[in-house]
N, C-alpha and C. Protein backbone atom coordinates (compact mmCIF):
# COMPACT_ATOMS: atom_id res chain seq x y z
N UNK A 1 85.74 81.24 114.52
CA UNK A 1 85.66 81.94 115.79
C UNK A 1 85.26 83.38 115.51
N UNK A 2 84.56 83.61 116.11
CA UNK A 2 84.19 85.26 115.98
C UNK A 2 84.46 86.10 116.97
N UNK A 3 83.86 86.93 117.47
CA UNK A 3 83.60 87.84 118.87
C UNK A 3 83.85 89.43 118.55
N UNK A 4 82.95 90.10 119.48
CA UNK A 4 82.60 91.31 119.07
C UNK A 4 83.44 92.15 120.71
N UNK A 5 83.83 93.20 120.58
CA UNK A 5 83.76 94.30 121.69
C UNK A 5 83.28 95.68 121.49
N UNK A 6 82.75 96.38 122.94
CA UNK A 6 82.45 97.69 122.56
C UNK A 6 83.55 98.77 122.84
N UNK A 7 84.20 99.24 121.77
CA UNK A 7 85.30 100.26 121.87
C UNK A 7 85.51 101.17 122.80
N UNK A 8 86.52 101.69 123.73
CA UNK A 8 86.68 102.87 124.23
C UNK A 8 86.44 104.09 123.72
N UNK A 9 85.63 104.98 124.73
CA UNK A 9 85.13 106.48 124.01
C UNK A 9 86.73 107.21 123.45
N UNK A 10 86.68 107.48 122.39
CA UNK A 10 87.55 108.25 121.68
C UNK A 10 86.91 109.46 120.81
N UNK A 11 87.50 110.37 120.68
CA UNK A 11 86.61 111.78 119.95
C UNK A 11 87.48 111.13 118.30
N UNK A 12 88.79 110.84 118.37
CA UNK A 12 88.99 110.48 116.42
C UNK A 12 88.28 109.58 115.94
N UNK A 13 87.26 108.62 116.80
CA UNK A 13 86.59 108.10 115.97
C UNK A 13 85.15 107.65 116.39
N UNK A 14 84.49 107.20 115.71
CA UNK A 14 82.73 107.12 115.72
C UNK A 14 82.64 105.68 115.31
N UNK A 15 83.74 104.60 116.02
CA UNK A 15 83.33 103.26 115.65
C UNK A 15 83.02 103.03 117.46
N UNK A 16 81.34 102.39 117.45
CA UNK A 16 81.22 101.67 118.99
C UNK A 16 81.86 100.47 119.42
N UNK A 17 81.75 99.42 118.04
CA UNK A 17 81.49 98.37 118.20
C UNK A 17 82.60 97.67 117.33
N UNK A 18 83.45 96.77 117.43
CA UNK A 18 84.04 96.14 116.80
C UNK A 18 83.87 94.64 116.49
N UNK A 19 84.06 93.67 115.91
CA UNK A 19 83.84 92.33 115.29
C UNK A 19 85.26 91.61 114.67
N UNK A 20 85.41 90.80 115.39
CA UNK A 20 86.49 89.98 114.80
C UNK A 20 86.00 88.36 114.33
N UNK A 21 86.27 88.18 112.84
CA UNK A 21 85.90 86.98 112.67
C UNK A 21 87.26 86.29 111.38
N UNK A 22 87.45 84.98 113.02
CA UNK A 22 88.95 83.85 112.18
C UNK A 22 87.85 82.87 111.47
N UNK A 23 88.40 83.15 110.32
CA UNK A 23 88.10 82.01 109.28
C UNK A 23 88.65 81.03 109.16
N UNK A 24 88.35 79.71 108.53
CA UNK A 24 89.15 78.33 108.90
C UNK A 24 89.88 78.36 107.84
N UNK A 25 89.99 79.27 106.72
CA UNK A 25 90.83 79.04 105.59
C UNK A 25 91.28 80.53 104.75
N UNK A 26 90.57 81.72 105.62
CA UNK A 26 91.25 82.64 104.27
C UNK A 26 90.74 84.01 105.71
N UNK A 27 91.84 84.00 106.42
CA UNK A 27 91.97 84.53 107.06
C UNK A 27 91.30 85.40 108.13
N UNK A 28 91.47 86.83 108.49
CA UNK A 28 90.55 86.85 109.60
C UNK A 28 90.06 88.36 109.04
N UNK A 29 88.83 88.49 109.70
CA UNK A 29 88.38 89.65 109.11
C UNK A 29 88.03 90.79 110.43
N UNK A 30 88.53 92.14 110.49
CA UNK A 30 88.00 93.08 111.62
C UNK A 30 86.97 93.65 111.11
N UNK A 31 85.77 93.55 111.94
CA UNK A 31 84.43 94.91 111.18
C UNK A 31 84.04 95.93 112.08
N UNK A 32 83.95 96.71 111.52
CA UNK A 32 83.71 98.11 112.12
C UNK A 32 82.33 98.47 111.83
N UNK A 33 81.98 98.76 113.28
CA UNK A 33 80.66 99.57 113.15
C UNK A 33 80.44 100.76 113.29
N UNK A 34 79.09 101.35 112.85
CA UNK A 34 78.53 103.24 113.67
C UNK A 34 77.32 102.73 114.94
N UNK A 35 77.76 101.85 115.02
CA UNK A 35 76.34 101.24 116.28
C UNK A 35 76.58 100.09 117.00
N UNK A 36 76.04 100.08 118.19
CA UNK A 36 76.46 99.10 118.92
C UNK A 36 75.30 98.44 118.87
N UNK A 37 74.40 98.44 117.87
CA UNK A 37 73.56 97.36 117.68
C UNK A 37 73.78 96.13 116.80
N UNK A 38 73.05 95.11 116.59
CA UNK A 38 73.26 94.31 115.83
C UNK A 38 72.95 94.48 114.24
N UNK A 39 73.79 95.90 113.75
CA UNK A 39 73.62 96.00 112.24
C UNK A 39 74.72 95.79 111.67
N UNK A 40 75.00 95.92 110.12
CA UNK A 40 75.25 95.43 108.88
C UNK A 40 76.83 96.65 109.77
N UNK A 41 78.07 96.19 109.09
CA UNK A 41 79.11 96.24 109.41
C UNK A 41 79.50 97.53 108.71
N UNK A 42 79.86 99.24 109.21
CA UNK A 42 80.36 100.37 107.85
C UNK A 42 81.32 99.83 107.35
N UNK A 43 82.62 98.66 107.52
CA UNK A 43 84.26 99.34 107.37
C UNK A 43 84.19 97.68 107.55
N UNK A 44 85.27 97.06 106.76
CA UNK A 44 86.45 95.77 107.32
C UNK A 44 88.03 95.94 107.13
N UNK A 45 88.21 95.44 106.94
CA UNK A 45 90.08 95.04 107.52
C UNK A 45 90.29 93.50 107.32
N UNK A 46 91.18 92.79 106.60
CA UNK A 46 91.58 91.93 106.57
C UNK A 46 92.95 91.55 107.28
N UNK A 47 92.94 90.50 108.08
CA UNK A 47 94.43 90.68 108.53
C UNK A 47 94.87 88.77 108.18
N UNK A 48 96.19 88.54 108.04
CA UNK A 48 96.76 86.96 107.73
C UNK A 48 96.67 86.31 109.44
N UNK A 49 96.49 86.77 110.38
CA UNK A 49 96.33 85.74 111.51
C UNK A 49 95.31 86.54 112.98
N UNK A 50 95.00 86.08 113.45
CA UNK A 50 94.23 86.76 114.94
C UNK A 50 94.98 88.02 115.43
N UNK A 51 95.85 87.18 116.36
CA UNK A 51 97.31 88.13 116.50
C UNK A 51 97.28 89.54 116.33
N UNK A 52 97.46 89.42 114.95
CA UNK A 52 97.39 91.09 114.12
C UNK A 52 96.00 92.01 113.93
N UNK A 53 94.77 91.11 113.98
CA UNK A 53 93.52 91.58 114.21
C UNK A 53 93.50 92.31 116.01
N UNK A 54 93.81 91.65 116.60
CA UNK A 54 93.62 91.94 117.58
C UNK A 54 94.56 93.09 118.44
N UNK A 55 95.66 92.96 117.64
CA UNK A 55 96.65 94.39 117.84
C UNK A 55 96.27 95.50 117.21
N UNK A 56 95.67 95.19 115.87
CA UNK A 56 95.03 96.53 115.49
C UNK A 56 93.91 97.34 116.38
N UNK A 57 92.79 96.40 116.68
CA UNK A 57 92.14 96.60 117.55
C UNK A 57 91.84 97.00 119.07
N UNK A 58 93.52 96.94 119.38
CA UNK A 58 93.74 97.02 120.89
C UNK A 58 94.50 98.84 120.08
N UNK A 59 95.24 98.90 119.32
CA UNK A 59 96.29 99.69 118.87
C UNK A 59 94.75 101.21 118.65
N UNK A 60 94.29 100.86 117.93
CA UNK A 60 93.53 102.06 117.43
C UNK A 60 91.70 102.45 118.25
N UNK A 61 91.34 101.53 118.50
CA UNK A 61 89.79 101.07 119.91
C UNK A 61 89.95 101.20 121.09
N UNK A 62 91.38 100.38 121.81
CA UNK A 62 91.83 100.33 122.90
C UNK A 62 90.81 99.24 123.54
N UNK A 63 90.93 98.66 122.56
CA UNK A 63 90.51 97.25 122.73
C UNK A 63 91.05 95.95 123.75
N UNK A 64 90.96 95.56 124.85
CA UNK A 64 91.54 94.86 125.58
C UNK A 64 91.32 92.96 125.35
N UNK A 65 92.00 92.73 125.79
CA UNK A 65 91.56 90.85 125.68
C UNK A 65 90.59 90.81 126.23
N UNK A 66 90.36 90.93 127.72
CA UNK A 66 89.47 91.45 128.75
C UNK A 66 87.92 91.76 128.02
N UNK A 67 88.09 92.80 127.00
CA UNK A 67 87.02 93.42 126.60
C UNK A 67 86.69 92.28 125.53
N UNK A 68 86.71 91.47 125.10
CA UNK A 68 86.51 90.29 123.51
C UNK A 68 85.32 89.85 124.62
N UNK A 69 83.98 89.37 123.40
CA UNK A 69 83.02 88.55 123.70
C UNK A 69 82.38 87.99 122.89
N UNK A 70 82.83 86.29 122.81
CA UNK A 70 82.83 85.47 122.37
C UNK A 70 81.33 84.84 121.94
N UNK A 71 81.25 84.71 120.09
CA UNK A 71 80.04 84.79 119.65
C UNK A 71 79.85 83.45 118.96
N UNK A 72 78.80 82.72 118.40
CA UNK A 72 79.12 81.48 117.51
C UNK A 72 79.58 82.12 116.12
N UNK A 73 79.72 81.02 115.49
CA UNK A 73 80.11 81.61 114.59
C UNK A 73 78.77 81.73 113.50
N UNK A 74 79.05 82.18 112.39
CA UNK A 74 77.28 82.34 111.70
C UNK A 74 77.13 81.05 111.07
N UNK A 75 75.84 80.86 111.61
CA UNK A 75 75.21 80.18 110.67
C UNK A 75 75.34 79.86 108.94
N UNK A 76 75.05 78.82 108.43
CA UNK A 76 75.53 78.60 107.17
C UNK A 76 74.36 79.07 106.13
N UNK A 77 75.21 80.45 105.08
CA UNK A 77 74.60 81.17 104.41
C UNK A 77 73.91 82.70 105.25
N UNK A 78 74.12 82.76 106.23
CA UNK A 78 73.89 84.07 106.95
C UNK A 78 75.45 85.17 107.10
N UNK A 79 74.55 86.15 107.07
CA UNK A 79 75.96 87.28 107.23
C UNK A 79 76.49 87.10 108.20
N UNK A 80 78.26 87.48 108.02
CA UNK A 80 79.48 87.17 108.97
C UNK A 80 79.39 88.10 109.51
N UNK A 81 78.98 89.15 109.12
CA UNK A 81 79.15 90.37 110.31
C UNK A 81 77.83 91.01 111.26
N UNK A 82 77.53 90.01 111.17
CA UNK A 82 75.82 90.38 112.37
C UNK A 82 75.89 88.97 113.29
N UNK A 83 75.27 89.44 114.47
CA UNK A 83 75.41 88.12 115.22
C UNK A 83 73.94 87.53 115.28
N UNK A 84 73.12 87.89 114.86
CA UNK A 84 72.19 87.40 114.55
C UNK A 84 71.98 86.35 113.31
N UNK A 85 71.38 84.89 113.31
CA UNK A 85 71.58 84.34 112.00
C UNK A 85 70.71 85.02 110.88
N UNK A 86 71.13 86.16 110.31
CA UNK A 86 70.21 86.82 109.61
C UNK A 86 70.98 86.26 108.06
N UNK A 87 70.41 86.85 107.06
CA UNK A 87 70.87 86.21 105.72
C UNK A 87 70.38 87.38 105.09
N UNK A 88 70.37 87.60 103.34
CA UNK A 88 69.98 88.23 102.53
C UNK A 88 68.98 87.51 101.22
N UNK A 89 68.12 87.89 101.36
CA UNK A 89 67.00 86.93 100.68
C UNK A 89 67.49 87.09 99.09
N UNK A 90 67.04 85.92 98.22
CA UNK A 90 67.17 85.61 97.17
C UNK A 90 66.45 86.57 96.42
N UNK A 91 65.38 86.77 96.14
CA UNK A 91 64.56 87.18 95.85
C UNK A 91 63.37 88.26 96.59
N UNK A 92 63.27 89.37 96.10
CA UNK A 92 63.04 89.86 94.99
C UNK A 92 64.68 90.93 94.61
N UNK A 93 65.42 91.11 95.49
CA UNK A 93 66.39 91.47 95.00
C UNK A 93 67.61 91.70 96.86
N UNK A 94 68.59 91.55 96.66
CA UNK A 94 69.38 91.39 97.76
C UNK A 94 69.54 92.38 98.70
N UNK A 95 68.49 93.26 98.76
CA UNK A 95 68.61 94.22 99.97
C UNK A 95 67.42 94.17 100.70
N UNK A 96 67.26 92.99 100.90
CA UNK A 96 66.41 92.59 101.80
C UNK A 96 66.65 91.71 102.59
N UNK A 97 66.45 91.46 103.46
CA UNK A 97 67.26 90.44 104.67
C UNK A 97 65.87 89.90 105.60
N UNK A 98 66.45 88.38 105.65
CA UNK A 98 65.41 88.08 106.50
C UNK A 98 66.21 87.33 108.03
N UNK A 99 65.63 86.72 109.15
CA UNK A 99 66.17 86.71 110.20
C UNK A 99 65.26 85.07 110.60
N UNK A 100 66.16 84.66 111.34
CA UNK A 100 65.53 82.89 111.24
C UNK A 100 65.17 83.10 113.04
N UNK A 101 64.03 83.02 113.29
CA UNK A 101 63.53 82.99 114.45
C UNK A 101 62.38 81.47 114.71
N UNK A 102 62.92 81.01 115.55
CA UNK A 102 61.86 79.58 116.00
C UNK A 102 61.87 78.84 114.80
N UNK A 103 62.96 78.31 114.41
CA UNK A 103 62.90 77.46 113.05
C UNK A 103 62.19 78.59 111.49
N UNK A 104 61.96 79.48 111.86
CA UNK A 104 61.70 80.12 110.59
C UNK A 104 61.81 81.45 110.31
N UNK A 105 62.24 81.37 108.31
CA UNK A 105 62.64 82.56 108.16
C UNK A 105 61.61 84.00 107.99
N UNK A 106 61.83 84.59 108.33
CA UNK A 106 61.17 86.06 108.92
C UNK A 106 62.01 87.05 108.42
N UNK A 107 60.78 88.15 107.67
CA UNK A 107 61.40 89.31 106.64
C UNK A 107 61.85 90.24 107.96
N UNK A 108 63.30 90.64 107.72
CA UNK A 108 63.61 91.94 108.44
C UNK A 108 64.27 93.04 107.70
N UNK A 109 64.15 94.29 108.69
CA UNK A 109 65.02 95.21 107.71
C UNK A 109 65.85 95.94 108.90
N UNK A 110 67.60 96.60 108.11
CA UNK A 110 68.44 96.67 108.66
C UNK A 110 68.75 97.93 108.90
């Protein structure tokens, strides 16, 4: 399960965008962004159940239930923290990312 919200304006902090993703076996992860676009994640947080992800998130964002919007989850072998099925190419070296559009993969940059 994933899902993303966009944070309440606060001056202590410069996160827009938040990301919550429950894993089926090793727990749940919070990601923090500097953009409310669909980029690469600054910051995570690990927490042992939803629950506690989501209190942090309400506790320090002012994050509401209300405010959660519900994403698939990623694709297999694409990054967990973009909602796009984007991935990181094999080759020629891993800072390159490509993005799967109409059945195919397509060079992007982040």
């Amino acid at each position: 399960m994933r899902k993303y919200a966009l944070t309440q304006s606060n001056p202590s902090h410069e996160i827009p965008k938040v990301m919550i993703h429950e894993t089926e076996d090793s727990g749940v992860y919070v990601y923090l962004y500097k953009s409310k676009h669909d980029t690469s994640s600054h910051n995570d947080f690990w927490f042992d159940d939803l629950q506690d992800a989501e209190d942090f998130s309400n506790q320090y964002f002012g994050i509401e239930n209300s405010d959660w919007v519900s994403i698939d989850d990623p694709s297999k072998g694409c990054q967990h923290d973009l909602i796009r099925p984007i991935r990181r190419k094999e080759k020629p070296n891993d800072h390159q990312y490509e993005i799967l559009e109409d059945g195919v993969w397509k060079d992007i940059e982040l």
